[in-house]
PDB file of N, CA and C in Angstrom:
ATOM      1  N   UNK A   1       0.321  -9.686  -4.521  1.00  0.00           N
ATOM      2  CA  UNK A   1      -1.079  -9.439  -4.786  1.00  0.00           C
ATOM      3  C   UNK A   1      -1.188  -8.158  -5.598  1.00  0.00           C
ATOM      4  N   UNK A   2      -1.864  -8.361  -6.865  1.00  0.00           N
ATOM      5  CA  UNK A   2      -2.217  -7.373  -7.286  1.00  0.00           C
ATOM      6  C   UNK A   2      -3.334  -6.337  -7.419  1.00  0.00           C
ATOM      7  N   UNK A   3      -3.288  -5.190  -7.469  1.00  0.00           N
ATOM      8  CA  UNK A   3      -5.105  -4.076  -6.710  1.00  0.00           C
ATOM      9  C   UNK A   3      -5.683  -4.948  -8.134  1.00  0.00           C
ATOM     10  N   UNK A   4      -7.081  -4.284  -7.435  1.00  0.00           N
ATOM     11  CA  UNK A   4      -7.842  -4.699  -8.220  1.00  0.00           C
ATOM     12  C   UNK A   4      -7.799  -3.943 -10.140  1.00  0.00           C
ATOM     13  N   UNK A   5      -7.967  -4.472 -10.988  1.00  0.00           N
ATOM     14  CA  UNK A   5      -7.690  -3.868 -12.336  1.00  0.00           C
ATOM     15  C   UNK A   5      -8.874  -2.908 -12.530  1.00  0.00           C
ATOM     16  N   UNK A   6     -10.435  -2.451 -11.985  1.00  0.00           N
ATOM     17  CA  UNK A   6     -11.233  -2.081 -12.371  1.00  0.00           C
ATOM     18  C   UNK A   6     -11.337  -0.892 -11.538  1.00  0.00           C
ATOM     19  N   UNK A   7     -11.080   0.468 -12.305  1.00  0.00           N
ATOM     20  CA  UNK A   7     -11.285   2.001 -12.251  1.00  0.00           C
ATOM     21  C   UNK A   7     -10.118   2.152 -11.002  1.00  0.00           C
ATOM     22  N   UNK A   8      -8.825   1.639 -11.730  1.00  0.00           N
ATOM     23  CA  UNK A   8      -7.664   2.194 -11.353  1.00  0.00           C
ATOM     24  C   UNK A   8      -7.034   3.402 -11.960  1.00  0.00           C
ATOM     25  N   UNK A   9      -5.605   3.745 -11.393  1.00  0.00           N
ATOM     26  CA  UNK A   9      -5.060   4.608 -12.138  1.00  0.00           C
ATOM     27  C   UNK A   9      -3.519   4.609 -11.799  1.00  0.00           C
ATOM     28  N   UNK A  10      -2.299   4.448 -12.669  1.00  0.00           N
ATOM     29  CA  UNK A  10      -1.257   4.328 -12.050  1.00  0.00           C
ATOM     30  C   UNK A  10      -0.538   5.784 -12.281  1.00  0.00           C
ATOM     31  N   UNK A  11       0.442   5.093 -10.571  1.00  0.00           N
ATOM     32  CA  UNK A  11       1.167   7.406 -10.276  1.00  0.00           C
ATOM     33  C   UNK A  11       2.172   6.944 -10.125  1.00  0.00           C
ATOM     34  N   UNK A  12       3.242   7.681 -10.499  1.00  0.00           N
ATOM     35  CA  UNK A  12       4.467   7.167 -10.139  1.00  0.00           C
ATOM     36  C   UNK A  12       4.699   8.387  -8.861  1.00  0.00           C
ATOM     37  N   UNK A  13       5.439   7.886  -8.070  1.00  0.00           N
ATOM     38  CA  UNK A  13       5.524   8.431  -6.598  1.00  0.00           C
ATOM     39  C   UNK A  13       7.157   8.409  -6.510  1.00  0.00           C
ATOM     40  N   UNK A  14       7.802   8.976  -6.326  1.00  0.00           N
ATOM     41  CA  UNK A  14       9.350   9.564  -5.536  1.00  0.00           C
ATOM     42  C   UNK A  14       9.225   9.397  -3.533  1.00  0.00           C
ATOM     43  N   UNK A  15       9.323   8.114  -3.245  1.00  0.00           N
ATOM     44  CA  UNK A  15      10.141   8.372  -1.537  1.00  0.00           C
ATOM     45  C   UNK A  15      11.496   8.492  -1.468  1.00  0.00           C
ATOM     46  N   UNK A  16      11.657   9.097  -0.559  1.00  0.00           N
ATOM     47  CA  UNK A  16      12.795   9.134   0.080  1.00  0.00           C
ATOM     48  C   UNK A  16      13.249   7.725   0.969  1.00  0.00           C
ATOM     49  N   UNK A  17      14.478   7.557   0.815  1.00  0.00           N
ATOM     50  CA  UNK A  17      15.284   6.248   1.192  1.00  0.00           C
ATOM     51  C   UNK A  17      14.743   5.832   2.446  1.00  0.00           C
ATOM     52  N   UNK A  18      14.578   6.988   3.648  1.00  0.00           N
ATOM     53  CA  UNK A  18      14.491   6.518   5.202  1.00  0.00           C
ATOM     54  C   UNK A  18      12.930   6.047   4.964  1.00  0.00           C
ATOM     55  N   UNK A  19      11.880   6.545   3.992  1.00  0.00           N
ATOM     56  CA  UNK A  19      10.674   5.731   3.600  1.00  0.00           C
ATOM     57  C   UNK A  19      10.821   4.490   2.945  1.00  0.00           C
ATOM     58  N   UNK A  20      11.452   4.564   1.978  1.00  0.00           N
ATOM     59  CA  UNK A  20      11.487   3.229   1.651  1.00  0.00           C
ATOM     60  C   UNK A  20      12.412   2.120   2.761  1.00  0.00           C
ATOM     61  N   UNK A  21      13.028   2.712   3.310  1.00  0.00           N
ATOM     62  CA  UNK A  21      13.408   1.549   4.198  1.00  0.00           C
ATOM     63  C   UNK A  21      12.601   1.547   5.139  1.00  0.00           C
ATOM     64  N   UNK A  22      11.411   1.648   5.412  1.00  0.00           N
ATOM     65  CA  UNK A  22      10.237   1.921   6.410  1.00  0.00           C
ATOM     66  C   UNK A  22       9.331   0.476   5.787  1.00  0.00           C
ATOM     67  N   UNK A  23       9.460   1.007   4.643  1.00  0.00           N
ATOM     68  CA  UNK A  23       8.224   0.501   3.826  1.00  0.00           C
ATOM     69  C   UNK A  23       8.609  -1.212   4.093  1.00  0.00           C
ATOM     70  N   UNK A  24       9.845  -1.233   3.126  1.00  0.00           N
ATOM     71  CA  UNK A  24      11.468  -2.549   2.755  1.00  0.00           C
ATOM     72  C   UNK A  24      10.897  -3.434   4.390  1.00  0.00           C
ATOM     73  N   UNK A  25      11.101  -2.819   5.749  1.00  0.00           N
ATOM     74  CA  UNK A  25      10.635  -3.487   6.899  1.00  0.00           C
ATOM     75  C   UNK A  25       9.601  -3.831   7.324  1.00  0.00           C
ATOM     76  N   UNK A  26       8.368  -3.017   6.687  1.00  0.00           N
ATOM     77  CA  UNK A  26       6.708  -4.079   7.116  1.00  0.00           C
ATOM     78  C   UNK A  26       7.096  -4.906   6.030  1.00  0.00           C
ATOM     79  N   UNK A  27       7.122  -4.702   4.958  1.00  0.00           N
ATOM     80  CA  UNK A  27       7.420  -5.816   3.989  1.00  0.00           C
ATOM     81  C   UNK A  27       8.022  -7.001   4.547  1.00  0.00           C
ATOM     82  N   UNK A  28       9.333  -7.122   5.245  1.00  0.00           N
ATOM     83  CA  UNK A  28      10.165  -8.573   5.980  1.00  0.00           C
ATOM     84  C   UNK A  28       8.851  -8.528   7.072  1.00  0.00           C
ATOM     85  N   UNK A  29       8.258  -8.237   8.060  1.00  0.00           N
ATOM     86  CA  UNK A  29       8.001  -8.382   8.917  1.00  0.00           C
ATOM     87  C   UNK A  29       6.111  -8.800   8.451  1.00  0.00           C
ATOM     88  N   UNK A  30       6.338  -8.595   7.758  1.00  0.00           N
ATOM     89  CA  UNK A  30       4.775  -9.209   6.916  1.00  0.00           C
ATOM     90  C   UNK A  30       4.821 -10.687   6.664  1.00  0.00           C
ATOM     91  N   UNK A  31       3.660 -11.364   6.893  1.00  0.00           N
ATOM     92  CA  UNK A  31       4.096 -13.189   6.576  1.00  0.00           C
ATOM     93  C   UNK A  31       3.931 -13.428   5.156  1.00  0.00           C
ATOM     94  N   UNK A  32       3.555 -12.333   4.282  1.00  0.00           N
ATOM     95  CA  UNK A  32       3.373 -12.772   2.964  1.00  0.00           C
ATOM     96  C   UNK A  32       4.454 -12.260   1.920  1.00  0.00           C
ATOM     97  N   UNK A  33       4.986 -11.187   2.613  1.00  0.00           N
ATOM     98  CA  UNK A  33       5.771 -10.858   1.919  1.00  0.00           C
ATOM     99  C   UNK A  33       5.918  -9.901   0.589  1.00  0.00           C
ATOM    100  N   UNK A  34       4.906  -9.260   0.557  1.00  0.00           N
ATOM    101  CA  UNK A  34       3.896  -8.338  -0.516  1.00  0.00           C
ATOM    102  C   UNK A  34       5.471  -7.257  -1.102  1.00  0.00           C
ATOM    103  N   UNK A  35       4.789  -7.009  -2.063  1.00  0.00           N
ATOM    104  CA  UNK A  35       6.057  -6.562  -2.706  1.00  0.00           C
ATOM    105  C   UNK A  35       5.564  -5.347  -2.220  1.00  0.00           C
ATOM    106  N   UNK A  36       6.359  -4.069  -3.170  1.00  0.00           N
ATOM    107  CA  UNK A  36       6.603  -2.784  -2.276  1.00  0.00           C
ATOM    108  C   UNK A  36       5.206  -1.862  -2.622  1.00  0.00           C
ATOM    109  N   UNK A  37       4.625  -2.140  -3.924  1.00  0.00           N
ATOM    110  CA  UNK A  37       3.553  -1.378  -3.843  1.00  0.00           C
ATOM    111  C   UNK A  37       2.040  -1.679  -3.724  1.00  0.00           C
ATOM    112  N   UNK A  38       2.424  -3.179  -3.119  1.00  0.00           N
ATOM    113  CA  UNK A  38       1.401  -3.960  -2.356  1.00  0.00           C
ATOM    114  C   UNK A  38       1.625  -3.273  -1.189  1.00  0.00           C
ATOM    115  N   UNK A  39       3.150  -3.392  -0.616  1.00  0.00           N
ATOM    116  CA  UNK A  39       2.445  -2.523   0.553  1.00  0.00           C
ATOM    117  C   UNK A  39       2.607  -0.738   1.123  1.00  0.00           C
ATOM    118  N   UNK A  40       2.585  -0.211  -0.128  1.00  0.00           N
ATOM    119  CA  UNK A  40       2.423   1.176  -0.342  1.00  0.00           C
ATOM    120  C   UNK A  40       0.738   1.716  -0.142  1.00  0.00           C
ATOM    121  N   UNK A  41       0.072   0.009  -0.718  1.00  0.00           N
ATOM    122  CA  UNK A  41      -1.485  -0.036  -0.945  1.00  0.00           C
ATOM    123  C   UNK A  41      -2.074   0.048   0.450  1.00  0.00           C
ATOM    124  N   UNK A  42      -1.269  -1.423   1.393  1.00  0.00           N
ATOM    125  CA  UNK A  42      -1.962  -1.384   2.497  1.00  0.00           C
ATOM    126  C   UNK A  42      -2.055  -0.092   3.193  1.00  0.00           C
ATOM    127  N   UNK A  43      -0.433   0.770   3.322  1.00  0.00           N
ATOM    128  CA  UNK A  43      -0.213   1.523   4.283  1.00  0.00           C
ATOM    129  C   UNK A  43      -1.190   2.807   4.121  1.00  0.00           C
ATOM    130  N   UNK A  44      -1.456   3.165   2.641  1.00  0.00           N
ATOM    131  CA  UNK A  44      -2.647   4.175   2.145  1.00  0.00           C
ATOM    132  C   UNK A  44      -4.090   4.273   2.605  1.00  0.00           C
ATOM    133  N   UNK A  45      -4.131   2.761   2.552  1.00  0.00           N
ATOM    134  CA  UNK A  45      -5.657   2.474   2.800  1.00  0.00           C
ATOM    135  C   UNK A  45      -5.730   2.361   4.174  1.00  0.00           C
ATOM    136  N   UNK A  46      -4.706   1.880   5.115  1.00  0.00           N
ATOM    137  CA  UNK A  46      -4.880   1.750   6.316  1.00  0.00           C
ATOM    138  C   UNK A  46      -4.828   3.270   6.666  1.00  0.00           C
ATOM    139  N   UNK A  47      -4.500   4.338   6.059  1.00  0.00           N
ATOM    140  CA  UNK A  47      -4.150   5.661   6.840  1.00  0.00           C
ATOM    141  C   UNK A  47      -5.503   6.262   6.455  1.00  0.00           C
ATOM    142  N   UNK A  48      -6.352   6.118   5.260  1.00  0.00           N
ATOM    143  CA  UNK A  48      -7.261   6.679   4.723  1.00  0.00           C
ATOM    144  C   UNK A  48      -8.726   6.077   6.025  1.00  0.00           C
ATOM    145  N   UNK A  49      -8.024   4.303   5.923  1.00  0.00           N
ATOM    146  CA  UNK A  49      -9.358   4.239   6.919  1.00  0.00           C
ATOM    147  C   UNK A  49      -9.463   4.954   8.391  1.00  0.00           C
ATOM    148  N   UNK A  50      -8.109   4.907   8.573  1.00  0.00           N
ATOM    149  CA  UNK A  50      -8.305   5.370  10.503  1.00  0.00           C
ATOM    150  C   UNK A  50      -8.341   7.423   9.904  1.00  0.00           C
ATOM    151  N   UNK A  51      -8.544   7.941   9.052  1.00  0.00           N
ATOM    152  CA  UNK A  51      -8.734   9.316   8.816  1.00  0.00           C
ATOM    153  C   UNK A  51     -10.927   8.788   8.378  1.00  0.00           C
ATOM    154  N   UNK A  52     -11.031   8.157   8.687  1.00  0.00           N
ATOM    155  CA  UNK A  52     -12.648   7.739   7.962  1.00  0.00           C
ATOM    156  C   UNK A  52     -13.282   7.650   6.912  1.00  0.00           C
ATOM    157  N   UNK A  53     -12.380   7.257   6.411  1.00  0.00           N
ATOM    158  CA  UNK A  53     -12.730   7.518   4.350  1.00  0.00           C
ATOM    159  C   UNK A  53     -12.847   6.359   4.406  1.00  0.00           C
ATOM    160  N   UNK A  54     -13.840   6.044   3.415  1.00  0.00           N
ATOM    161  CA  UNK A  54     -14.546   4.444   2.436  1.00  0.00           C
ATOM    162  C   UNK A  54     -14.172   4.407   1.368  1.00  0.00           C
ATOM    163  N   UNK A  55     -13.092   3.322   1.810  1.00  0.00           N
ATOM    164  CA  UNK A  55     -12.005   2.945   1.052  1.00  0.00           C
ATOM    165  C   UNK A  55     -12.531   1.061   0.904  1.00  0.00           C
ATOM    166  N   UNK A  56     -14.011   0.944   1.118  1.00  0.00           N
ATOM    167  CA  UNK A  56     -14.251  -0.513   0.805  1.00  0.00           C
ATOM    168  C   UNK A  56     -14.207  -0.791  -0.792  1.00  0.00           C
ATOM    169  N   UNK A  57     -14.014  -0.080  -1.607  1.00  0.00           N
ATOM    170  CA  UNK A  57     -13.775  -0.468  -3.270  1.00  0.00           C
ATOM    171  C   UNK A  57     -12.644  -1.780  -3.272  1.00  0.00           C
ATOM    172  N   UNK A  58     -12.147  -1.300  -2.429  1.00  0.00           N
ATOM    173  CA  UNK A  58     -10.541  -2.521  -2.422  1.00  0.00           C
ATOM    174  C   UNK A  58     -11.266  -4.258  -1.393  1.00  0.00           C
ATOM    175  N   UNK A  59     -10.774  -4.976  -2.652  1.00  0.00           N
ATOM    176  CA  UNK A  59     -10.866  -5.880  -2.172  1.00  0.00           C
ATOM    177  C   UNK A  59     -10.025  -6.706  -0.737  1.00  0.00           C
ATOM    178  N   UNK A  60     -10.288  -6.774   0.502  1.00  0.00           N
ATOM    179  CA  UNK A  60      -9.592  -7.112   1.244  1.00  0.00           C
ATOM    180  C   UNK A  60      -9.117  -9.012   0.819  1.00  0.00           C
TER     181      UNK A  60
END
């Protein structure tokens, strides 16, 4: 799945391995199988929502 194309912006980001193998495992353990910065997206937005930020721009 790709974000939405309208009033994006792309970052390139540096993790560290023990993150990306964090990441590499919701990914298998996900039923869809979202690639890695699909779920770089979820894990952002899920941290932004439980901190209380309106983060509804993103299409669920």
């Amino acid at each position: 799945m790709a974000p939405p194309k309208r009033d994006t912006k792309a970052i390139m980001v540096r993790l560290h391995a023990a993150t990306l193998e964090a990441i590499d495992d919701l990914i298998d353990k996900a039923d869809d199988q979202p690639s890695r910065p699909e779920m770089v997206r979820r894990v952002l937005k899920q941290s932004l929502r439980d901190q209380g930020y309106d983060v509804r721009e993103w299409i669920d």
